[in-house]
Protein backbone atom coordinates (compact mmCIF):
# COMPACT_ATOMS: atom_id res chain seq x y z
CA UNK A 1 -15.73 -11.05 -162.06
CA UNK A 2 -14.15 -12.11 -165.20
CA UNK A 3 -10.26 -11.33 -166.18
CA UNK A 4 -9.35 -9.68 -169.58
CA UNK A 5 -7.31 -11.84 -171.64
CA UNK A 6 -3.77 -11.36 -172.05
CA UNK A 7 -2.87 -8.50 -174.35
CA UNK A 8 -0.82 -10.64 -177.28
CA UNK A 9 3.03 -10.58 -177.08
CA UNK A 10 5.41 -8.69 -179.51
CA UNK A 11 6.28 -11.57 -182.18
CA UNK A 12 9.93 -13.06 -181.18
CA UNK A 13 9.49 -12.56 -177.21
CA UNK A 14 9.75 -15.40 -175.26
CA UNK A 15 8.66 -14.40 -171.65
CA UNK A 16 10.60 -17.15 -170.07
CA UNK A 17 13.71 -15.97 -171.87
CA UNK A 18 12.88 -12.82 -170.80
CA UNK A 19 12.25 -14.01 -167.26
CA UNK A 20 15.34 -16.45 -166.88
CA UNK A 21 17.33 -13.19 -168.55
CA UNK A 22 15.88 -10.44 -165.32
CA UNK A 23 15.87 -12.75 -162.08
CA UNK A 24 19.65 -12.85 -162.03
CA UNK A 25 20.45 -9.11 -162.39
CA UNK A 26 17.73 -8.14 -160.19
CA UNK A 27 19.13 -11.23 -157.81
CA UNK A 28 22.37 -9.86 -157.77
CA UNK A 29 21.34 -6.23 -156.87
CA UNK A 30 19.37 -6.93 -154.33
CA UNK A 31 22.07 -8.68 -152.53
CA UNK A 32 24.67 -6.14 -153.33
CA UNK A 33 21.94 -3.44 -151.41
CA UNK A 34 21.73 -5.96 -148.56
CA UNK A 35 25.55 -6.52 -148.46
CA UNK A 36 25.80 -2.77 -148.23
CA UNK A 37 23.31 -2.42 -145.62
CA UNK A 38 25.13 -5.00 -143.26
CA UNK A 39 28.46 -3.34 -143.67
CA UNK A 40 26.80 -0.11 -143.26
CA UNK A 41 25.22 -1.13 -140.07
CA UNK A 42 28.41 -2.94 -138.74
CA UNK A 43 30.40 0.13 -139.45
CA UNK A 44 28.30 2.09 -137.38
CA UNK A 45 28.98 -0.11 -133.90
CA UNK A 46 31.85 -0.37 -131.46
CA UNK A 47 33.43 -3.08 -134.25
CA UNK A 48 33.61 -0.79 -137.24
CA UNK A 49 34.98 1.84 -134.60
CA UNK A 50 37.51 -0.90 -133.72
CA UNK A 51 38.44 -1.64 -137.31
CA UNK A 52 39.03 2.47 -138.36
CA UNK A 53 41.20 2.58 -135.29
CA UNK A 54 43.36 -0.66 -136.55
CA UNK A 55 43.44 1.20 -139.70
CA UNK A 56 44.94 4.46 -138.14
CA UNK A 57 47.43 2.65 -136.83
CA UNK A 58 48.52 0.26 -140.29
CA UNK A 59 49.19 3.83 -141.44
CA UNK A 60 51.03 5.11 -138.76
CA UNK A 61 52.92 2.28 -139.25
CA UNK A 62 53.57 2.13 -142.83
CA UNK A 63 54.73 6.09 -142.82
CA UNK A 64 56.88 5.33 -140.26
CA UNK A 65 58.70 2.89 -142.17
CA UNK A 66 58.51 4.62 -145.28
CA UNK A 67 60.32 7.86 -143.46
CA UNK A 68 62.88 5.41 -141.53
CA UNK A 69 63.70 4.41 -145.21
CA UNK A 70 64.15 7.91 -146.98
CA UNK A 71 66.41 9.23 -143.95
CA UNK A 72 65.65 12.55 -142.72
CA UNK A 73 65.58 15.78 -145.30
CA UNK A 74 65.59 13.30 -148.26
């Protein structure tokens, strides 16, 4: 079985620029996706169940301070 020849290039376009131009964007979205799926995953256990709860209770704390601050009525 033979193979075709390459179709010929638009005049001007380098493929490696092209190339060295692609990798990095598609690099960096495919470890954004993976980074999401990990924290998506970790979320989902007893950790990220640990972490909301030590989240709830920042708050708490911060709107207790906040009303200690302003004084009742004010």
């Amino acid at each position: 079985m033979m193979q075709a020849p390459m179709p010929p290039l638009p005049p001007g376009l380098d493929p490696n620029l092209v190339f060295n131009e692609v990798v990095p964007i598609v690099a960096s979205v495919v470890v954004i996706l993976v980074v999401a799926v990990a924290l998506r995953g970790i979320f989902r256990t007893p950790v990220g169940d640990a972490i909301a709860e030590r989240l709830d209770f920042a708050e708490r704390m911060l709107a207790e301070r906040r009303e200690r601050k302003l004084g009742a009525g004010q």
